[in-house]
C-alpha atoms as a PDB file:
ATOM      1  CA  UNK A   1       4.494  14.175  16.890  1.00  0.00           C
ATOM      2  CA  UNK A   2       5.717  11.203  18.599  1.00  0.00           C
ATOM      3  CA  UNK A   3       8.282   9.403  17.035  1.00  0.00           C
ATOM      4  CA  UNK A   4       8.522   5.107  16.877  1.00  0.00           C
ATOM      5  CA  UNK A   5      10.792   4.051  19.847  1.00  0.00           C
ATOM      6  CA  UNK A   6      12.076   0.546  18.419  1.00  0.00           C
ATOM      7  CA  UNK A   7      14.168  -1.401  20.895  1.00  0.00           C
ATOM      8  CA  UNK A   8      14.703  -5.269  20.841  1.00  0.00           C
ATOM      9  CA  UNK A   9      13.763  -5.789  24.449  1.00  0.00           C
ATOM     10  CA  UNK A  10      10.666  -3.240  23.928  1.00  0.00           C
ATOM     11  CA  UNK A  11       9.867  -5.109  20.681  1.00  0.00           C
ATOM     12  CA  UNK A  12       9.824  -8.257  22.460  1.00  0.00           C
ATOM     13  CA  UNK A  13       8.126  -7.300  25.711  1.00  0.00           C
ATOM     14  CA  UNK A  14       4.936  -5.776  23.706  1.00  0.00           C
ATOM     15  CA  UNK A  15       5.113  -8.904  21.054  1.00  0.00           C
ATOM     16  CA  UNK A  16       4.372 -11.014  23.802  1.00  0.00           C
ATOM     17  CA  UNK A  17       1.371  -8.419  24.987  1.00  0.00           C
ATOM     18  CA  UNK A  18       0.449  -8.419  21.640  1.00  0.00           C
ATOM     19  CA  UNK A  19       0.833 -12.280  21.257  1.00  0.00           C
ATOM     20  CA  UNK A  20      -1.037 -13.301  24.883  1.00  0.00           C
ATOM     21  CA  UNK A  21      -4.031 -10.974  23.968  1.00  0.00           C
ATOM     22  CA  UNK A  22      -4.538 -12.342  20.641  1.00  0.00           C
ATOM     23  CA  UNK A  23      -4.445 -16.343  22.433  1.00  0.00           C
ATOM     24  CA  UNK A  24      -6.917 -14.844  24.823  1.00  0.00           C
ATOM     25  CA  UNK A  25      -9.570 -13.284  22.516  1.00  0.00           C
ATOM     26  CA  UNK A  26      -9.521 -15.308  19.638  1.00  0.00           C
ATOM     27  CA  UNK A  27      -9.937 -18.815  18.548  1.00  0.00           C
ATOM     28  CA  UNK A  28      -8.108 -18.606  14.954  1.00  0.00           C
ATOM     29  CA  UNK A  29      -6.063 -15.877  12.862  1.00  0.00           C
ATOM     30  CA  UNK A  30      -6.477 -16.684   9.113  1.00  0.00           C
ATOM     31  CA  UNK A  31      -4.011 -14.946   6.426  1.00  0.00           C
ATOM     32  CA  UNK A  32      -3.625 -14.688   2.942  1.00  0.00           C
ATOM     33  CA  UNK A  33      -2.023 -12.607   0.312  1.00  0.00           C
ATOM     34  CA  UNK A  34      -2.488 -12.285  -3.353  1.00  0.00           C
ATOM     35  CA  UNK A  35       0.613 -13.627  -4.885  1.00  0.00           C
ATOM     36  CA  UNK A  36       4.079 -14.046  -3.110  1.00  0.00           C
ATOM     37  CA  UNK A  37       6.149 -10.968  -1.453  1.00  0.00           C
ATOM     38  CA  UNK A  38       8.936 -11.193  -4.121  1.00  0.00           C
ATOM     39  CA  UNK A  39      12.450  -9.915  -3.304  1.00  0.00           C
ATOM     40  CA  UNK A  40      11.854  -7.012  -5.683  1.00  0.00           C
ATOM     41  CA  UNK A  41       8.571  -6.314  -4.417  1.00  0.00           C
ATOM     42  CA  UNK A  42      11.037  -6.123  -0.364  1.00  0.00           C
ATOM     43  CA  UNK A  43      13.123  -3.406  -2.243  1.00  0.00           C
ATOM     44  CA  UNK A  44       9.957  -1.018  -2.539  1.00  0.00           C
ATOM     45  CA  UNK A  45       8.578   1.203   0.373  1.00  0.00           C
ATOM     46  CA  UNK A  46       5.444  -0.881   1.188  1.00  0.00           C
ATOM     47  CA  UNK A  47       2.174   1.132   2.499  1.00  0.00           C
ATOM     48  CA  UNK A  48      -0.746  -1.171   3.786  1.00  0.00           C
ATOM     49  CA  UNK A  49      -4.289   0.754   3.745  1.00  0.00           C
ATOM     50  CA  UNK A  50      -6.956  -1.363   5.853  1.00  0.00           C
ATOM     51  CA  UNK A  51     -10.625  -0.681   7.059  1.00  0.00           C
ATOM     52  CA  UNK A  52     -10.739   0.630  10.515  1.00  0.00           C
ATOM     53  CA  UNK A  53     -13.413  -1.662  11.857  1.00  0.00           C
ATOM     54  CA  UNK A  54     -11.909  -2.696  15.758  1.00  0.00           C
ATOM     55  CA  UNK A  55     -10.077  -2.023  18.830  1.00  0.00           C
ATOM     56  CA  UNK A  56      -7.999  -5.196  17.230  1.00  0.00           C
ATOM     57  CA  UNK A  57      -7.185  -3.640  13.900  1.00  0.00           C
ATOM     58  CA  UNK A  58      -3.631  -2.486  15.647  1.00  0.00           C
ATOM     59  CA  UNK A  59      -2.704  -5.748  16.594  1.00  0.00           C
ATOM     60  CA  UNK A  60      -3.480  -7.888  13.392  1.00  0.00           C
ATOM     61  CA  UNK A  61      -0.870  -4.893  11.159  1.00  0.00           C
ATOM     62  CA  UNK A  62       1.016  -6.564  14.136  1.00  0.00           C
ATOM     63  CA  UNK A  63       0.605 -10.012  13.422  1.00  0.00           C
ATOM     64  CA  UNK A  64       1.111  -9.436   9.782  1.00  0.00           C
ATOM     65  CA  UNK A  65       4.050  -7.624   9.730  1.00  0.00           C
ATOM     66  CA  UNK A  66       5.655 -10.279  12.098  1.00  0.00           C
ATOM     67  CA  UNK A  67       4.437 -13.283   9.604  1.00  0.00           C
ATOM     68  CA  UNK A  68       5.957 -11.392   6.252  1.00  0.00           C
ATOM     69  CA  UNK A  69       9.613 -10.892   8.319  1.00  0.00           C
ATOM     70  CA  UNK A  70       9.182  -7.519   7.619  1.00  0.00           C
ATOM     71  CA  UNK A  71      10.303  -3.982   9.563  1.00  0.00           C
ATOM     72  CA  UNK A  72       7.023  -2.538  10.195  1.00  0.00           C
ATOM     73  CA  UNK A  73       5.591   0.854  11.258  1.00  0.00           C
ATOM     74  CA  UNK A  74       2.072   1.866  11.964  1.00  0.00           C
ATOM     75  CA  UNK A  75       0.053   5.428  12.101  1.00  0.00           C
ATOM     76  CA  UNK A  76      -1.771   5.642  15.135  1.00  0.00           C
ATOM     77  CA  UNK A  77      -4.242   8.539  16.688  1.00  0.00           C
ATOM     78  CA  UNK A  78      -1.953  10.530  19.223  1.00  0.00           C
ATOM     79  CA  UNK A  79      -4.058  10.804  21.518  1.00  0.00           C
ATOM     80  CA  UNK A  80      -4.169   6.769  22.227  1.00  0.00           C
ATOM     81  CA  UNK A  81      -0.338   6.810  21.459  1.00  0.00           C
ATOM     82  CA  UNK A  82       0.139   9.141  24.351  1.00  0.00           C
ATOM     83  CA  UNK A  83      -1.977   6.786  26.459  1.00  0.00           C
ATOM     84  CA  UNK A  84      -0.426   4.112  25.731  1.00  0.00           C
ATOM     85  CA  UNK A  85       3.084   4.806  24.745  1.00  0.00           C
ATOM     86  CA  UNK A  86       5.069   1.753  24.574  1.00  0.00           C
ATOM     87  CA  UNK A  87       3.430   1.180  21.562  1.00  0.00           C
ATOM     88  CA  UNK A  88       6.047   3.479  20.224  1.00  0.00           C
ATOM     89  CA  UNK A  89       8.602   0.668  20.853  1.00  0.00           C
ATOM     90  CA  UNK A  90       7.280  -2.077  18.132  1.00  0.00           C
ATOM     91  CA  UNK A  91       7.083   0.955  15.661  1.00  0.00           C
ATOM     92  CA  UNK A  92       3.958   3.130  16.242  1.00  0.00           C
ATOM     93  CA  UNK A  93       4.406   6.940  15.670  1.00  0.00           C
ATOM     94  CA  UNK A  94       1.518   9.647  15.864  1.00  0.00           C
ATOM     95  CA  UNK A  95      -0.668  11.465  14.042  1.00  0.00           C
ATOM     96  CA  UNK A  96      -2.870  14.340  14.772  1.00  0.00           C
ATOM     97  CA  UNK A  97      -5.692  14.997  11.942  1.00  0.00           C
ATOM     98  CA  UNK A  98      -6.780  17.849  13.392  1.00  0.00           C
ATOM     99  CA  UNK A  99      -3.716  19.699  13.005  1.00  0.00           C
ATOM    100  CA  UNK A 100      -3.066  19.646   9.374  1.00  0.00           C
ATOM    101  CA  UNK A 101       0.673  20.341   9.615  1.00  0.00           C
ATOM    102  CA  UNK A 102       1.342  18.140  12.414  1.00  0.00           C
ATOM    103  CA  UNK A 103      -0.678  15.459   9.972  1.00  0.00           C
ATOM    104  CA  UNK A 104       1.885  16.184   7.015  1.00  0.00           C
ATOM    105  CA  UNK A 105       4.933  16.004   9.276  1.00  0.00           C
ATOM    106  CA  UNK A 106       3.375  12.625  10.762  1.00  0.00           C
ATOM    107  CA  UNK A 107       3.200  11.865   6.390  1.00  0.00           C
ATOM    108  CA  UNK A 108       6.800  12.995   5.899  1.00  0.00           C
ATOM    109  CA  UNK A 109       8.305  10.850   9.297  1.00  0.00           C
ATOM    110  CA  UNK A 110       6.588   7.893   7.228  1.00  0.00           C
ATOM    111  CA  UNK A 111       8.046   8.402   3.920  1.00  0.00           C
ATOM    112  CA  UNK A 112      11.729   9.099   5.656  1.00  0.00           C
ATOM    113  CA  UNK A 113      11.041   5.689   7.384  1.00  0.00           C
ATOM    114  CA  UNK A 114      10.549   3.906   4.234  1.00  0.00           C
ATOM    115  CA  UNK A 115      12.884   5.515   2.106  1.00  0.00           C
ATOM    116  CA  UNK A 116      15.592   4.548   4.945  1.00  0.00           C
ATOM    117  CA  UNK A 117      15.832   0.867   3.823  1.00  0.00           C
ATOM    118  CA  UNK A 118      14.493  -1.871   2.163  1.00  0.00           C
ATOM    119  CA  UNK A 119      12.014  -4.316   3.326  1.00  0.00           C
ATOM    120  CA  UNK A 120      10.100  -1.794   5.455  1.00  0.00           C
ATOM    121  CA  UNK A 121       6.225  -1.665   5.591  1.00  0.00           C
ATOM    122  CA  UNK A 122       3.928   1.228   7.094  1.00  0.00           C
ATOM    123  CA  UNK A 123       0.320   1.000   8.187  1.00  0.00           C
ATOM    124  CA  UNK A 124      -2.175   3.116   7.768  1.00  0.00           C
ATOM    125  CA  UNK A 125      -6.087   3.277   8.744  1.00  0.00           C
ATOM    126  CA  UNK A 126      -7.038   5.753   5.692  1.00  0.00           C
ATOM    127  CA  UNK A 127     -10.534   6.188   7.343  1.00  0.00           C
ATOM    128  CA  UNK A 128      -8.933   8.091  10.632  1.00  0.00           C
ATOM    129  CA  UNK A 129     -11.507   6.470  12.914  1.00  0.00           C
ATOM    130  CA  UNK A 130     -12.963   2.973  13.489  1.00  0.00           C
ATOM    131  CA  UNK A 131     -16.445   2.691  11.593  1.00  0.00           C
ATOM    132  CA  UNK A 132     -19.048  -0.707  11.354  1.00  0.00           C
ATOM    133  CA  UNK A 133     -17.389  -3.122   8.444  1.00  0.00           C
ATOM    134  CA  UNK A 134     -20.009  -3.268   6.723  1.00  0.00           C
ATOM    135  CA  UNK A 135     -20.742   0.786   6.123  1.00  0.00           C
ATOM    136  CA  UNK A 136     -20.407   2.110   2.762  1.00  0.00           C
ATOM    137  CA  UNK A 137     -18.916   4.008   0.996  1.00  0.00           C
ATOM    138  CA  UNK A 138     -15.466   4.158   2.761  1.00  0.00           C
ATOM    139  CA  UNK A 139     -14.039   7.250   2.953  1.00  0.00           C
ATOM    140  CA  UNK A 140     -10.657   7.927   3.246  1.00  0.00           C
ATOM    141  CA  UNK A 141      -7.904  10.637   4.012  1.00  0.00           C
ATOM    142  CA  UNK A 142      -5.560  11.626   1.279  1.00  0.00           C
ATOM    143  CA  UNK A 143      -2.581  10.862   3.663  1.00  0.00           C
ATOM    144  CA  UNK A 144      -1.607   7.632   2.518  1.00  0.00           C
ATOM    145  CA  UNK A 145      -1.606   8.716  -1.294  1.00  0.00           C
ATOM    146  CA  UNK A 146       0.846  12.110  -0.087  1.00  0.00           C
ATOM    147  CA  UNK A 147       2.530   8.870   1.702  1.00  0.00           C
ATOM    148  CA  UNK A 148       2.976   6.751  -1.360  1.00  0.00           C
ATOM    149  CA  UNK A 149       4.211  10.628  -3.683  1.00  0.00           C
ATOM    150  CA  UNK A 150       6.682  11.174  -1.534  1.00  0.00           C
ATOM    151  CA  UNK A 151       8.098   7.490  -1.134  1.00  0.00           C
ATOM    152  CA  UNK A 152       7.871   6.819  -5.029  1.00  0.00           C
ATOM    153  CA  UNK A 153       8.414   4.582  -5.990  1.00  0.00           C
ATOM    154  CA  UNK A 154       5.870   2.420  -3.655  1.00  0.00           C
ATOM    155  CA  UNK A 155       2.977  -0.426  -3.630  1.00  0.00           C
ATOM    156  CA  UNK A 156       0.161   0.300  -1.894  1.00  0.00           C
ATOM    157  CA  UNK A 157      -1.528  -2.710  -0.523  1.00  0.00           C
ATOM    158  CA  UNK A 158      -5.301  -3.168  -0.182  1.00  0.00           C
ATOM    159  CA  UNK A 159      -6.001  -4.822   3.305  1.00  0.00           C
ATOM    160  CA  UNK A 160      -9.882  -6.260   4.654  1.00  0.00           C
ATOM    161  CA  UNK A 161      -9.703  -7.171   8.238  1.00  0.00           C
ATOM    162  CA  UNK A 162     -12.791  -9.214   9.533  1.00  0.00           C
ATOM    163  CA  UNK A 163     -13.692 -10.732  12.969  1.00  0.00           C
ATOM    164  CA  UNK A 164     -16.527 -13.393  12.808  1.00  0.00           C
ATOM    165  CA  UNK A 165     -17.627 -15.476  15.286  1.00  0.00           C
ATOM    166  CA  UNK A 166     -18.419 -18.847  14.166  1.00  0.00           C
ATOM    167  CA  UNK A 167     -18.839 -22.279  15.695  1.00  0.00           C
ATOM    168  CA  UNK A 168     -15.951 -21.929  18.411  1.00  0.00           C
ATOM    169  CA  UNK A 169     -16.821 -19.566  21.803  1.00  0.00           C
ATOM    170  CA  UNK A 170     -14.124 -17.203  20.732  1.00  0.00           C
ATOM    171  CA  UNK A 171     -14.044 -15.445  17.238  1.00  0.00           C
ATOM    172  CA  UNK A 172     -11.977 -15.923  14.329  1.00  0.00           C
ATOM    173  CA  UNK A 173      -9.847 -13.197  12.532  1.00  0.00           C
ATOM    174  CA  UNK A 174      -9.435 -13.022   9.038  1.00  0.00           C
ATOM    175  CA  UNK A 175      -7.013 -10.665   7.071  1.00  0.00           C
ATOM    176  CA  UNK A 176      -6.755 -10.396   3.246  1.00  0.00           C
ATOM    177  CA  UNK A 177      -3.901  -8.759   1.033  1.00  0.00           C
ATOM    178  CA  UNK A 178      -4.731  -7.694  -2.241  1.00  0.00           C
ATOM    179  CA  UNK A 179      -2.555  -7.021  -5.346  1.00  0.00           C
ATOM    180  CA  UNK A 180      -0.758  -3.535  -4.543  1.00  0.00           C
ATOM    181  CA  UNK A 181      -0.922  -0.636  -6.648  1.00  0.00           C
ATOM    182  CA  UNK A 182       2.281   0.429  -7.647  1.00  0.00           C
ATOM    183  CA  UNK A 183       2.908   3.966  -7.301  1.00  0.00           C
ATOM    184  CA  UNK A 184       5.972   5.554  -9.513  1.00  0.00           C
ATOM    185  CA  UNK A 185       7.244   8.632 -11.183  1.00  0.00           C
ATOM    186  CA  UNK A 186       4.380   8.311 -13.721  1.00  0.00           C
ATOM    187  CA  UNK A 187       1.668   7.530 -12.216  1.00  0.00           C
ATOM    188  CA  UNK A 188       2.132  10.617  -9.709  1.00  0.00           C
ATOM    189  CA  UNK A 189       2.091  13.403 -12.510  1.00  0.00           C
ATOM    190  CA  UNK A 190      -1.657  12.095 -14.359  1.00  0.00           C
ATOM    191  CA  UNK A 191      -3.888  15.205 -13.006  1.00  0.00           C
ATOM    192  CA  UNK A 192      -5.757  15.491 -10.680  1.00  0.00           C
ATOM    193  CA  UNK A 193      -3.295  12.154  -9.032  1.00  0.00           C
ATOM    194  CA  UNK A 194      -4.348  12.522  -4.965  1.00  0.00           C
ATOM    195  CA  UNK A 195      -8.209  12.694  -5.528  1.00  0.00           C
ATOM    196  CA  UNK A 196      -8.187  10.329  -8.474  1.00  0.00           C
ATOM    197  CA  UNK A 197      -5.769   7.721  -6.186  1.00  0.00           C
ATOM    198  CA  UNK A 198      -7.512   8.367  -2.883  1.00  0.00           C
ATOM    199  CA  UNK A 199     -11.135   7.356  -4.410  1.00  0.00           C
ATOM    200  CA  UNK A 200      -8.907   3.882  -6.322  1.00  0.00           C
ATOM    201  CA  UNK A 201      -8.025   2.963  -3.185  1.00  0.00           C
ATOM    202  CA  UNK A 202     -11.269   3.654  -1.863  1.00  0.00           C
ATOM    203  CA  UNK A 203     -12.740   0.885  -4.121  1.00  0.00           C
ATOM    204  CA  UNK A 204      -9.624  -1.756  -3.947  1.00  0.00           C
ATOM    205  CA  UNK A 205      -9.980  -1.894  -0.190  1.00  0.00           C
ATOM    206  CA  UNK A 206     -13.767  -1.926   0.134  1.00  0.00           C
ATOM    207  CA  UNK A 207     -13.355  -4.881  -2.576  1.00  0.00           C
ATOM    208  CA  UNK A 208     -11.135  -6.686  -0.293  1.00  0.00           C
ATOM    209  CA  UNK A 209     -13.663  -6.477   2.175  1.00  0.00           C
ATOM    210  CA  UNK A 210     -16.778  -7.403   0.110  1.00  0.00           C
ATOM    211  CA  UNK A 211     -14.966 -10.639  -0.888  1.00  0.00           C
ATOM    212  CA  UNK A 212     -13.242 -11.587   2.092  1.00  0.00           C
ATOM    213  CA  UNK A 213     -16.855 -10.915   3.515  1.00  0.00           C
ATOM    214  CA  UNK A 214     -18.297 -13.128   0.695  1.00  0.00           C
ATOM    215  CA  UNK A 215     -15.690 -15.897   1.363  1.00  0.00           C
ATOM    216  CA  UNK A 216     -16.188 -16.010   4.609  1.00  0.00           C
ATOM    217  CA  UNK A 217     -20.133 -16.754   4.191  1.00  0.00           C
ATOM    218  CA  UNK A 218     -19.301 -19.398   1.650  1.00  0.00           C
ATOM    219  CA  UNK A 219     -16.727 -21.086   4.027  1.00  0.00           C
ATOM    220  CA  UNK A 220     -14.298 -20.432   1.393  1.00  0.00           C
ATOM    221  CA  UNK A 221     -11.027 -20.787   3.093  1.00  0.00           C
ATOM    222  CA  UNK A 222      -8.604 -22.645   0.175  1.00  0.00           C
ATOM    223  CA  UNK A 223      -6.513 -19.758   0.109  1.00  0.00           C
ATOM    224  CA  UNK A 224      -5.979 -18.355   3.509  1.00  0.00           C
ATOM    225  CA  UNK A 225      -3.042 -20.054   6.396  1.00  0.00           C
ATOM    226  CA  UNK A 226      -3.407 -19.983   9.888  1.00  0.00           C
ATOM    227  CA  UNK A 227      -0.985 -17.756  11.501  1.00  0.00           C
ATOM    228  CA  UNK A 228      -2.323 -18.234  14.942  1.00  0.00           C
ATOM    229  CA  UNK A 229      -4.228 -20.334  16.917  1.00  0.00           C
ATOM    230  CA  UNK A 230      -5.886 -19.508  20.248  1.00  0.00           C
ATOM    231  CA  UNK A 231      -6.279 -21.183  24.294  1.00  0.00           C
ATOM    232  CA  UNK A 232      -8.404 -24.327  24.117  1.00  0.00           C
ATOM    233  CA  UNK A 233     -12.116 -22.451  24.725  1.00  0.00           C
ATOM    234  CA  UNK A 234     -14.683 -23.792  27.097  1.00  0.00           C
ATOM    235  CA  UNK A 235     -17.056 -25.620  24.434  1.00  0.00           C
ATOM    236  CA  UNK A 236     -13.774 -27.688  23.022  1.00  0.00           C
ATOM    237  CA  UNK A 237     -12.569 -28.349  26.231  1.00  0.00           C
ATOM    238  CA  UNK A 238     -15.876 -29.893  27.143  1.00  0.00           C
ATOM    239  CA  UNK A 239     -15.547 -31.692  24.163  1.00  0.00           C
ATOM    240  CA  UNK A 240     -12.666 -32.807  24.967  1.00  0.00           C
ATOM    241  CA  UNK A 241     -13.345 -34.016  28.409  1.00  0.00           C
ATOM    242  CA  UNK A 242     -16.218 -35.874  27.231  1.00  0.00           C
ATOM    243  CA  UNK A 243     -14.245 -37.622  24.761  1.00  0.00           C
ATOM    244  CA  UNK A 244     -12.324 -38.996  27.165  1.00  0.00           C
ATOM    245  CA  UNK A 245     -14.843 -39.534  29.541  1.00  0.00           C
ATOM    246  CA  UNK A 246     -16.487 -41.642  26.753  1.00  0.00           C
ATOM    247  CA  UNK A 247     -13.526 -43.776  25.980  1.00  0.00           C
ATOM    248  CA  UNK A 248     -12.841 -45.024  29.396  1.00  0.00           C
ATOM    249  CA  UNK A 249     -16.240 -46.516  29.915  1.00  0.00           C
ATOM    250  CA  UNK A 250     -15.651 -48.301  25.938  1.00  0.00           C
END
């Protein structure tokens, strides 16, 4: 397994990667979250569960865990994190599903991380692999549920990530919190508590797909805030030029 690498110059060096590929690609980054992060809510080991739906996926946990202040971590194939290793210094760690011990240690690293300090956030892509948005059912990996067991007590936060391209030349990006599901010393002994939690989860995060999806189509964007904007595309900078092109001749 390949442990997370933080370092502040590393940190910064791939935030700006991060940041400059994001400016590039897209024209907008919408947010929004179902009800305030609360200070009691920073004191839990937090667990976001997403659909696995681009190449961008990474880099939006990114952008969310930078907008909430918070430490984050994310899970990420081995494979790429070998490839790409410097990853490993804004908090990426490995994980190797088809090695099912190497998978649990990768599960127990996580939970250690949390369970270090408070306002500390971990990533997951339940699905293990990046599928269309739109497929259904979503099917999911136990491993955040052994995540959320062995960090108890901990929220687990639905997450939809969408990329739509609209009336700008580059898309927009839309992410969605949900309300989490708090997992505690209870809720963990109900029978039959990974299959029954896995499939909950399941349904909360393809819900926060369907309606960001839904929102989206209706132009419904009261409760999201622009975390990021992108370069001036082509189109507005026509626009733009033509504006001004039209005023000196008024």
């Amino acid at each position: 397994m390949i442990p997370a690498r933080k370092f502040p110059l590393g940190e910064q060096l791939v935030w700006y990667l991060i940041k400059s590929s994001v400016r590039k690609h897209f024209d907008r980054v919408f947010f929004r979250m179902q009800g305030e992060l609360s200070a009691e809510q920073r004191k839990l080991p937090m667990i976001i569960c997403a659909n696995h739906s681009s190449w961008w996926d990474g880099y939006a946990a990114a952008l969310v865990m930078r907008h909430l202040k918070l430490d984050g971590y994310l899970m990420m194939e081995e494979a790429q994190l070998r490839r790409y290793r410097f990853f490993s210094w804004v908090g990426c760690f490995s994980v190797d599903r088809q090695d099912a011990r190497s998978a649990m240690q990768s599960i127990h690293y996580a939970a250690a991380l949390l369970k270090e300090q408070p306002n500390r956030m971990v990533w997951l892509f339940p699905q293990g692999e990046i599928s269309p948005n739109d497929r259904r059912p979503l099917v999911f990996f136990s491993g955040a549920i052994h995540l959320a067991r062995l960090a108890t007590p901990a929220l687990l936060y639905p997450c939809g990530l969408r990329i739509e391209y609209l009336a700008e030349q580059r898309p927009d990006l839309y992410i969605s919190l949900g309300q989490p599901l708090l997992v505690d010393a209870q809720t963990i002994k109900q029978p039959r508590f990974l299959q029954n939690y896995t499939h909950l989860l399941e349904e909360q995060v393809s819900a926060e797909i369907d309606q960001l999806h839904a929102d989206v189509v209706a132009s419904d964007y009261a409760d999201f805030t622009r975390i990021m904007h992108g370069k001036a595309s082509t189109n507005r900078l026509f626009d733009s030029f033509m504006l001004r092109k039209q005023m000196r001749h008024q």
